[in-house]
N, C-alpha and C. Protein backbone atom coordinates (compact mmCIF):
# COMPACT_ATOMS: atom_id res chain seq x y z
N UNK A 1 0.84 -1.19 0.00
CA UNK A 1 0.00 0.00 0.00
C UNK A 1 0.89 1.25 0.00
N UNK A 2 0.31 2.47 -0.76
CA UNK A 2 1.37 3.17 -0.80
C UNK A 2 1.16 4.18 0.24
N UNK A 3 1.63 5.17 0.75
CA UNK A 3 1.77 6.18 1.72
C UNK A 3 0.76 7.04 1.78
N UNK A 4 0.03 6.81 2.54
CA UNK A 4 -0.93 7.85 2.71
C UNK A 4 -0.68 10.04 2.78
N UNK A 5 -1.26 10.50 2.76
CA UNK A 5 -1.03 11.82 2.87
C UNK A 5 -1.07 12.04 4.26
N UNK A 6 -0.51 12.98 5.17
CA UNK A 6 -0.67 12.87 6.80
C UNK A 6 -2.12 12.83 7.23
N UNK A 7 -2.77 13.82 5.96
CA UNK A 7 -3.98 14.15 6.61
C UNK A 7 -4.84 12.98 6.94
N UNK A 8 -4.74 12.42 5.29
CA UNK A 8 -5.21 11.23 4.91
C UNK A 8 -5.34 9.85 6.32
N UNK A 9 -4.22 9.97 6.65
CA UNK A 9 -3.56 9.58 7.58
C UNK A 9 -3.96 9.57 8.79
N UNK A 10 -4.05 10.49 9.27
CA UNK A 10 -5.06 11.04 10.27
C UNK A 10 -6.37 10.15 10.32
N UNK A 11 -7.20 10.53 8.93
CA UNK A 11 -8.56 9.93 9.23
C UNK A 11 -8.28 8.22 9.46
N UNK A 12 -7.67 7.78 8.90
CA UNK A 12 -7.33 6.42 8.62
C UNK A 12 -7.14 5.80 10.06
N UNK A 13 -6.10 6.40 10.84
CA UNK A 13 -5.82 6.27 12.37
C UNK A 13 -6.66 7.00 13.07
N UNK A 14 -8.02 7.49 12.79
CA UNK A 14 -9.26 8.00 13.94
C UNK A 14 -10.26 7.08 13.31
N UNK A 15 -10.29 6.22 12.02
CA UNK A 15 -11.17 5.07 11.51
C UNK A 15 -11.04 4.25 12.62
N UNK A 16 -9.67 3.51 13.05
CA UNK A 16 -8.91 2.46 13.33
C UNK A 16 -9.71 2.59 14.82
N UNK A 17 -9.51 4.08 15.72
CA UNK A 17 -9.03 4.12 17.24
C UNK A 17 -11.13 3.89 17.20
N UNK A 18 -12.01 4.39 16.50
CA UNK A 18 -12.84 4.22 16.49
C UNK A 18 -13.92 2.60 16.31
N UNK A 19 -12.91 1.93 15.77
CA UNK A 19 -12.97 0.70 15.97
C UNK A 19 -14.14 0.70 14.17
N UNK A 20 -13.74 1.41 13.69
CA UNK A 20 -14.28 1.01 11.77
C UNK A 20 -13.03 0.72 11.19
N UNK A 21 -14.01 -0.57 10.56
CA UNK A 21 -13.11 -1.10 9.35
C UNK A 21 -13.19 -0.40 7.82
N UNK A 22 -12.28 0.43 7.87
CA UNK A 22 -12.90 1.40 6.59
C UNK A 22 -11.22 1.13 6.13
N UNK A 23 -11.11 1.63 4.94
CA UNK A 23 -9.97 1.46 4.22
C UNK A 23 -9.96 2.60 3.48
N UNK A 24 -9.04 3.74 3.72
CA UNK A 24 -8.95 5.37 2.75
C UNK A 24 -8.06 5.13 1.88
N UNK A 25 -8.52 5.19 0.39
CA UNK A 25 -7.90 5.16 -0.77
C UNK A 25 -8.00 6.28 -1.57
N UNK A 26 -6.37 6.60 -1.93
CA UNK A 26 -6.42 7.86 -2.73
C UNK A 26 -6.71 7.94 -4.48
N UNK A 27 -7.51 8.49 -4.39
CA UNK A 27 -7.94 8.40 -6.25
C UNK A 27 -7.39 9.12 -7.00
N UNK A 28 -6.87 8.48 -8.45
CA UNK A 28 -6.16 9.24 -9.34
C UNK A 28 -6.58 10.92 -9.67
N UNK A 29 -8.12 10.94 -9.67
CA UNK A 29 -8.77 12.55 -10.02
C UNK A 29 -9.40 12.71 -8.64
N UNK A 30 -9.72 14.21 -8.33
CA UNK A 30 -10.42 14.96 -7.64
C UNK A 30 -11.64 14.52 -6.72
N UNK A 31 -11.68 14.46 -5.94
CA UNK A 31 -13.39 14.11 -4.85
C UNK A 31 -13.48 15.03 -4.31
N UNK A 32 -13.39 16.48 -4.75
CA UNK A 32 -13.20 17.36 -4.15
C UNK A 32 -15.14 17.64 -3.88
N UNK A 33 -15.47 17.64 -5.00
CA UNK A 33 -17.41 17.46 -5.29
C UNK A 33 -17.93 16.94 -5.42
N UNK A 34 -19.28 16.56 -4.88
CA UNK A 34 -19.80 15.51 -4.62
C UNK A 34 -19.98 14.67 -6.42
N UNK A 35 -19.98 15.41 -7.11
CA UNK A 35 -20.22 14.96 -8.81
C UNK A 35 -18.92 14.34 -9.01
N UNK A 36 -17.92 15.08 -8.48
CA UNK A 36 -15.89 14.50 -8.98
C UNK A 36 -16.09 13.29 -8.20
N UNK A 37 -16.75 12.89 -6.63
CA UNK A 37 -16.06 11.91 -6.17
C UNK A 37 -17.45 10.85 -6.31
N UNK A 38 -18.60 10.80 -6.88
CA UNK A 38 -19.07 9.80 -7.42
C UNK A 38 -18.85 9.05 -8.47
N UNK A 39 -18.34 10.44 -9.64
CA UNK A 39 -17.25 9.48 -10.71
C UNK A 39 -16.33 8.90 -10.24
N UNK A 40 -15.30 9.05 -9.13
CA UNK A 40 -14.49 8.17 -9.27
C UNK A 40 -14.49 7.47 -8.19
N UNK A 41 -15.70 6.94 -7.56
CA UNK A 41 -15.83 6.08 -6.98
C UNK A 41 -16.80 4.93 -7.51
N UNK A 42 -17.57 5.57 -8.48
CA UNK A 42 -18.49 4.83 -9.56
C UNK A 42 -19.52 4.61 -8.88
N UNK A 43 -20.20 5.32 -7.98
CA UNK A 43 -21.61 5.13 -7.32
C UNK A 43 -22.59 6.70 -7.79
N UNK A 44 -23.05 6.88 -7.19
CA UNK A 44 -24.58 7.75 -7.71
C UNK A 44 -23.79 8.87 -6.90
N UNK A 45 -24.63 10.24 -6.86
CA UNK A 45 -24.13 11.47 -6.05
C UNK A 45 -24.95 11.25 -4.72
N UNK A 46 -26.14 10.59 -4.71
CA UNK A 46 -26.69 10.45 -3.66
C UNK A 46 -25.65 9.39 -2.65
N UNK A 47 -24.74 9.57 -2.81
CA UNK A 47 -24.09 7.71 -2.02
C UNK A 47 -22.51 8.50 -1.42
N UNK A 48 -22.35 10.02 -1.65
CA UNK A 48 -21.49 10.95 -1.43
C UNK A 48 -22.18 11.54 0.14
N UNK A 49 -21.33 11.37 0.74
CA UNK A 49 -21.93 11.94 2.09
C UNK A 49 -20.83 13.08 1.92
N UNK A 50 -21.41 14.89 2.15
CA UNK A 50 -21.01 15.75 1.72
C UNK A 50 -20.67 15.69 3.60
N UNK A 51 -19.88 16.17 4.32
CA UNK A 51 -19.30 16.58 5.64
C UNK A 51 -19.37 18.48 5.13
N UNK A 52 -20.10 18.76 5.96
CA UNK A 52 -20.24 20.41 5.86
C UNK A 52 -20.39 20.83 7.30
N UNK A 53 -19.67 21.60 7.44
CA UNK A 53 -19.40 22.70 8.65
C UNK A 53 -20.12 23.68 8.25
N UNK A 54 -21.62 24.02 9.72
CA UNK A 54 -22.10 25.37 9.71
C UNK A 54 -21.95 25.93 11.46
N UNK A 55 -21.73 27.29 11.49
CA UNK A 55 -21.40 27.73 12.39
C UNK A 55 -22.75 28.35 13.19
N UNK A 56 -23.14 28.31 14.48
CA UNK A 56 -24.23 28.70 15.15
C UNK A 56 -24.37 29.92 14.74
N UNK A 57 -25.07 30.94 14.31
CA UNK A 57 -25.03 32.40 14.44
C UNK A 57 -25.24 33.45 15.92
N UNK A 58 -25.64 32.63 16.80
CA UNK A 58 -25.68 32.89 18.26
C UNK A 58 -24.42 32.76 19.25
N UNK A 59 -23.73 30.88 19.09
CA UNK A 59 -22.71 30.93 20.17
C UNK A 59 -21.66 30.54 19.26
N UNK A 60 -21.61 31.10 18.03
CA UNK A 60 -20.01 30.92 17.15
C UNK A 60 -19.98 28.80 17.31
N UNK A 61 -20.46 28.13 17.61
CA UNK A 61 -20.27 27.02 17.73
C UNK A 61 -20.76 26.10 16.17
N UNK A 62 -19.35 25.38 16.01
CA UNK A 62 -19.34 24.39 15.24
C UNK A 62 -20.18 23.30 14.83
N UNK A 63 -21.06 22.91 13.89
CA UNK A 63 -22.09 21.60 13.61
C UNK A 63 -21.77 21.36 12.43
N UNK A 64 -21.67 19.99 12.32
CA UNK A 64 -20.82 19.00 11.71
C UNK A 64 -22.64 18.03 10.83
N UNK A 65 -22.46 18.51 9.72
CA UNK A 65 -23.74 17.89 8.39
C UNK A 65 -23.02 17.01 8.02
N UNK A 66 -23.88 15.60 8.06
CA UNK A 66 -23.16 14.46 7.16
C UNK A 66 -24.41 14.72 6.19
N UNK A 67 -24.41 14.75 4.75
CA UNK A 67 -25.63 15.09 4.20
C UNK A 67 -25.25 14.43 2.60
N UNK A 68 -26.38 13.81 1.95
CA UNK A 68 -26.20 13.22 0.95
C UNK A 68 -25.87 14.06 -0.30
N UNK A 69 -25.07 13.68 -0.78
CA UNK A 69 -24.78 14.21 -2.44
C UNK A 69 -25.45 14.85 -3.32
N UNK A 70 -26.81 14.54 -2.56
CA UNK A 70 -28.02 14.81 -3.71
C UNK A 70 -28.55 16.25 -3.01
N UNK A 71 -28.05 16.02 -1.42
CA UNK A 71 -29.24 16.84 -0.91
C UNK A 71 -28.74 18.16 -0.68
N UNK A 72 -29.27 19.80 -0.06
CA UNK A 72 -28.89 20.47 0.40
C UNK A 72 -29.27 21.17 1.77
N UNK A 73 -28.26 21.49 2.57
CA UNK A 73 -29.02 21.55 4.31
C UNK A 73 -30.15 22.81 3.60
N UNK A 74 -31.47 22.82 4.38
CA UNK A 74 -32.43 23.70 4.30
C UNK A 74 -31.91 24.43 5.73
N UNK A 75 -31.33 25.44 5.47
CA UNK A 75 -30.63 26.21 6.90
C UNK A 75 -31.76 26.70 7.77
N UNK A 76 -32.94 27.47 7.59
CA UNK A 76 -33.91 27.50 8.18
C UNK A 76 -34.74 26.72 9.26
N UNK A 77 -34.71 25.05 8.52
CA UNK A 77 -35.44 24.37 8.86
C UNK A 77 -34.43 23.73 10.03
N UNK A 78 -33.30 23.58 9.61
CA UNK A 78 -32.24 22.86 10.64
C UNK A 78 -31.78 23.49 11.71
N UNK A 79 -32.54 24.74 11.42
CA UNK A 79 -32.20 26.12 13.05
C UNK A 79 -33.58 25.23 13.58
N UNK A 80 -33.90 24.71 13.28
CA UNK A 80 -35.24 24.90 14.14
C UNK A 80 -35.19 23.38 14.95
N UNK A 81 -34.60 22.45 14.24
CA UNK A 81 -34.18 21.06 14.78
C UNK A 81 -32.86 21.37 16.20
N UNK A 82 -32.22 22.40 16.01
CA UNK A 82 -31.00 22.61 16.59
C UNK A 82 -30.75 23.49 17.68
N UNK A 83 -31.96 24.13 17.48
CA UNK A 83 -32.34 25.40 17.85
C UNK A 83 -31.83 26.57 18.16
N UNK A 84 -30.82 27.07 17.34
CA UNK A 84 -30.26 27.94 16.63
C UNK A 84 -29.80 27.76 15.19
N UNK A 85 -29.82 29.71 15.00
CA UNK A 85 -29.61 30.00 13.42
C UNK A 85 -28.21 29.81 13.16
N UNK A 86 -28.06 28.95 11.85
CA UNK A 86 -26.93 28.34 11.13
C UNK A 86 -26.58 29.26 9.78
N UNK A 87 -24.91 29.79 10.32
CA UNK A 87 -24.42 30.35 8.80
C UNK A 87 -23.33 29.40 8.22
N UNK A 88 -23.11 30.02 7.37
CA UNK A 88 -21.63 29.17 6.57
C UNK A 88 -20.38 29.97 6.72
N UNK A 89 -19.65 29.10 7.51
CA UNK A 89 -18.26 29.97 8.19
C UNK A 89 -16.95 29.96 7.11
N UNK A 90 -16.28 30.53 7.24
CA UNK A 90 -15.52 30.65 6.17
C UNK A 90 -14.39 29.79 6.17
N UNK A 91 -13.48 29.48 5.58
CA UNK A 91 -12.06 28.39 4.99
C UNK A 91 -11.74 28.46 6.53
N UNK A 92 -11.33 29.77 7.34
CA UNK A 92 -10.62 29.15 8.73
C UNK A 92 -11.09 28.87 9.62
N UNK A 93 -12.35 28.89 10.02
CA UNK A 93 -13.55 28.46 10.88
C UNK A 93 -13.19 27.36 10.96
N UNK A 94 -13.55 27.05 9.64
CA UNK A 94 -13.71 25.34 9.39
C UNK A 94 -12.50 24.60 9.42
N UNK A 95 -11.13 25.06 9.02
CA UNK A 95 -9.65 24.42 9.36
C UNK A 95 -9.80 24.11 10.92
N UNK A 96 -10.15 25.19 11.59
CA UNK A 96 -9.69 25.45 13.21
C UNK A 96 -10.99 24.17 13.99
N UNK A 97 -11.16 23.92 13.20
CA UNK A 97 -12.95 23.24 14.12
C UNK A 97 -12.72 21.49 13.36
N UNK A 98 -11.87 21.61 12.23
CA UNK A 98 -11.63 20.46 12.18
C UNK A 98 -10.38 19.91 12.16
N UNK A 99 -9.86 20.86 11.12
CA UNK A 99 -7.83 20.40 11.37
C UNK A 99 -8.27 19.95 9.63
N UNK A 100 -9.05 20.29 8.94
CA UNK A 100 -9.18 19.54 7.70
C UNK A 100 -9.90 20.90 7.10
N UNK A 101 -8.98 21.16 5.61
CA UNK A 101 -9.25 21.79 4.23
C UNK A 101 -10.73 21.28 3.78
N UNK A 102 -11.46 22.45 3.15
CA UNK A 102 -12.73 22.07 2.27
C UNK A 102 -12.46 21.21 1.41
N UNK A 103 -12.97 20.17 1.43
CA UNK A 103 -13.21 19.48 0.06
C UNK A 103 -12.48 18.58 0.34
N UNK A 104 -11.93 18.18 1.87
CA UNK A 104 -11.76 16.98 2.89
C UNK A 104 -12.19 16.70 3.52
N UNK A 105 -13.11 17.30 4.27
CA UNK A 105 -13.19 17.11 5.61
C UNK A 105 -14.15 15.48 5.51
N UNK A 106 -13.43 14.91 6.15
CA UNK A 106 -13.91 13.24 6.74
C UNK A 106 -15.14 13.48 7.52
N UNK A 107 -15.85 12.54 8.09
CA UNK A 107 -16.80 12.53 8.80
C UNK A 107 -16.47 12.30 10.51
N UNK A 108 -15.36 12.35 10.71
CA UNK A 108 -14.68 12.07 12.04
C UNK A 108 -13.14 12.37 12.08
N UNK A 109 -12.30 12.21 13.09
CA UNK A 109 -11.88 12.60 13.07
C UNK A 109 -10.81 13.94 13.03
N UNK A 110 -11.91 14.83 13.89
CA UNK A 110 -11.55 16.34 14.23
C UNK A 110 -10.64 17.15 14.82
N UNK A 111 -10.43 17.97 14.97
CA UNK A 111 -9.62 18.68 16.13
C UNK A 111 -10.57 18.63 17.27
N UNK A 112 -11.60 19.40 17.56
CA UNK A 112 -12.49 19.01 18.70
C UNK A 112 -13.92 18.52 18.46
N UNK A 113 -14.55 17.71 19.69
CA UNK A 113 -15.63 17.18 19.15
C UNK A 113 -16.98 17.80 18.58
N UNK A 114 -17.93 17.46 17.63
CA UNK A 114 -18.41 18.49 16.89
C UNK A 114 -20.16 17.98 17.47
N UNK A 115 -21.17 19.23 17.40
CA UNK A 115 -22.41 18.23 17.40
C UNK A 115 -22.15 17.78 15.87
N UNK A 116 -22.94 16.46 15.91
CA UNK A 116 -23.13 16.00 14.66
C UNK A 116 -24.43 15.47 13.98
N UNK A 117 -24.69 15.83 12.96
CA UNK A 117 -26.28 15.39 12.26
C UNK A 117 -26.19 14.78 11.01
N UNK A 118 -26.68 13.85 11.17
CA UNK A 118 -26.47 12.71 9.70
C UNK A 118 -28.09 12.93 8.80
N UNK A 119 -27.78 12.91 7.60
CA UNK A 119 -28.94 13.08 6.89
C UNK A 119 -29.28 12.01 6.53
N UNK A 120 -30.27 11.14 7.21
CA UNK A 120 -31.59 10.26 7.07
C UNK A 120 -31.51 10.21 5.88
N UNK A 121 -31.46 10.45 4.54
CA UNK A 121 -31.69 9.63 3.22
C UNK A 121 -30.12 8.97 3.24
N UNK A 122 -29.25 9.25 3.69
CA UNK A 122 -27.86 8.44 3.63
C UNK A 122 -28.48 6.95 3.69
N UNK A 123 -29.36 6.59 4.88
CA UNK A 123 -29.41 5.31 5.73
C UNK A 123 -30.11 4.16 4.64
N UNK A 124 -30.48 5.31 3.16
CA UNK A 124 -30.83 4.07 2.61
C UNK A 124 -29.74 3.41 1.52
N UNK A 125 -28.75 4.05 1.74
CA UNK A 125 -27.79 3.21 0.96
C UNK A 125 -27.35 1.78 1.66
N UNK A 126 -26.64 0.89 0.85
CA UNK A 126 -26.13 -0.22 1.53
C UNK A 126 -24.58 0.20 2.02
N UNK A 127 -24.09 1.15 0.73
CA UNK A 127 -22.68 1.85 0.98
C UNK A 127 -22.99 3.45 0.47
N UNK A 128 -21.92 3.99 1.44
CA UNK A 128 -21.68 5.66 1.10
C UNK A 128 -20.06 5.64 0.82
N UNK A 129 -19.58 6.75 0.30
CA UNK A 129 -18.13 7.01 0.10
C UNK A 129 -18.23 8.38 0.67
N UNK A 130 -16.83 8.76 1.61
CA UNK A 130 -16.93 10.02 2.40
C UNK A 130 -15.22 10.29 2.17
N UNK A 131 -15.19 11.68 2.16
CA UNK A 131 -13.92 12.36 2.28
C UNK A 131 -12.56 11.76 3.48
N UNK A 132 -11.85 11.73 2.96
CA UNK A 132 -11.08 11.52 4.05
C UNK A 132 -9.82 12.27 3.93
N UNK A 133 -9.75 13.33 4.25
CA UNK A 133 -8.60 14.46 4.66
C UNK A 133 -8.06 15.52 3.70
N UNK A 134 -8.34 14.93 2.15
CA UNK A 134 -7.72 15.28 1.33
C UNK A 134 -8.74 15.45 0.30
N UNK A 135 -8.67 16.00 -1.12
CA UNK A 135 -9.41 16.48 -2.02
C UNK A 135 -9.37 15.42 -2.95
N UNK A 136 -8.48 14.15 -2.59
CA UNK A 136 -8.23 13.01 -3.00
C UNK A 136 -8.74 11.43 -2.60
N UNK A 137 -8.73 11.82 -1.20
CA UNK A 137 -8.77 10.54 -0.36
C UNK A 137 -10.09 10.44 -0.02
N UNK A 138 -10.74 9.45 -0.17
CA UNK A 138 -11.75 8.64 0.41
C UNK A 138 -11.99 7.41 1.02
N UNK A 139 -13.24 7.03 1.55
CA UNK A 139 -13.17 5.50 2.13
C UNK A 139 -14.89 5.22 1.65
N UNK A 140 -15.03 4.27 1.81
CA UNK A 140 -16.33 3.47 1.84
C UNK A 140 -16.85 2.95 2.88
N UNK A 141 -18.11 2.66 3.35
CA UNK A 141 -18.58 2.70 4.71
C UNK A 141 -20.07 2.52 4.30
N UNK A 142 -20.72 1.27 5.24
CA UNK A 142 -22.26 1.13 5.25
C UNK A 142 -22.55 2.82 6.50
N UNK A 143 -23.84 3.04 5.42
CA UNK A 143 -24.18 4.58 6.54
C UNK A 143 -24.72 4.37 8.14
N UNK A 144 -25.19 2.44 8.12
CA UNK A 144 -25.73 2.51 8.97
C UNK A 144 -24.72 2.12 10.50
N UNK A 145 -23.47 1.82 9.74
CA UNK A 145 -22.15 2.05 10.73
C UNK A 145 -21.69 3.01 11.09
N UNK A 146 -21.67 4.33 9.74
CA UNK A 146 -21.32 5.39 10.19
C UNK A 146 -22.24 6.02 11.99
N UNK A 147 -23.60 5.71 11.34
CA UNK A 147 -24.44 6.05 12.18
C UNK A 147 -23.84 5.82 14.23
N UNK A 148 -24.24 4.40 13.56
CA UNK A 148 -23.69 3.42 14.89
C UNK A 148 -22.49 3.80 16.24
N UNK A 149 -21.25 4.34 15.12
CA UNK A 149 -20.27 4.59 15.73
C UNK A 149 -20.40 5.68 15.90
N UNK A 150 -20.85 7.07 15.21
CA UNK A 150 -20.64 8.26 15.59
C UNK A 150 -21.75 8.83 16.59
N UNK A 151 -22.83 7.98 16.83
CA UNK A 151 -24.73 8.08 17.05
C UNK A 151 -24.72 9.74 17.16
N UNK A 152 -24.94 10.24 15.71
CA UNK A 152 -25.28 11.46 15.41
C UNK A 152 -26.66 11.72 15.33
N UNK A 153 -27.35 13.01 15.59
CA UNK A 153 -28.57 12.66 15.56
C UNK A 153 -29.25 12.62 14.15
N UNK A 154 -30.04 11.95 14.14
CA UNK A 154 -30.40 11.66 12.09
C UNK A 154 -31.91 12.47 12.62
N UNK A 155 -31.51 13.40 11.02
CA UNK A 155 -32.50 14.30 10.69
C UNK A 155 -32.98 14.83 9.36
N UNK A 156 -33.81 14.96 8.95
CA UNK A 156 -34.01 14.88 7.42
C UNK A 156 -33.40 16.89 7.58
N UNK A 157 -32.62 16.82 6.83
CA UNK A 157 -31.77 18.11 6.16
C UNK A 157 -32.48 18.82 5.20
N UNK A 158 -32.76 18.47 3.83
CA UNK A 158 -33.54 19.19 2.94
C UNK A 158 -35.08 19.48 3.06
């Protein structure tokens, strides 16, 4: 196997300490979007679990969207599940809250722990493919493990 990227790396050894059997493989093109990393994982966009950081607009606090490929958070509706209003924080928000670049960020594996909300149409896949550190690296994962291990609260997003 060849050398992972540190970041890469990272998720791979917070897969492990978490006790998932996931395997992060780096792909020849881009997973930077949910469209780049369904081509080159060869599944649907719905089967892309997008990891998106929105920031509270009240206590500056970090929430961590696992949300399908297909879907988009309805920010309105998810203030109201959360109960506060959600903006979109900018490139260093999101470095500092995860330790991971846009268009990496893994589903675990953070700098500190995040709330977390999984989007309910994920759970009907048998497999999802999720970022892992890099604009390159991914892994594969049943959603209903992701679920399991992270017990985020599942909420319909769109």
């Amino acid at each position: 196997m060849n050398e992972l990227p540190a970041a890469a790396k990272r998720v791979q050894d917070a897969a492990n300490a978490l006790g998932l059997a996931v395997t992060v493989t780096i792909m020849p093109d881009s997973t930077r979007t949910a469209e780049e990393a369904a081509e080159a994982c060869g599944c649907t966009v719905g089967q892309i679990v997008k990891s998106l950081i929105f920031k509270g607009k009240d206590t500056d606090q970090a929430y961590l969207f696992l949300v399908s490929g297909t879907n988009r958070v309805n920010e309105k509706a998810v203030a109201k599940t959360i109960g506060e209003s959600i903006v979109r924080p900018d490139a260093d928000f999101v470095r500092k809250a995860t330790g991971f670049a846009i268009g990496g960020i893994p589903p675990f594996g953070h700098m500190v722990k995040l709330a977390t909300f999984l989007d309910a149409d994920l759970l009907q896949y048998e497999t999802v493919w999720a970022a892992a550190g890099t604009p390159r690296a991914v892994f594969p994962v049943a959603p209903r493990q992701l679920r399991d291990t992270l017990v985020p609260t599942v909420i319909q997003v769109a």
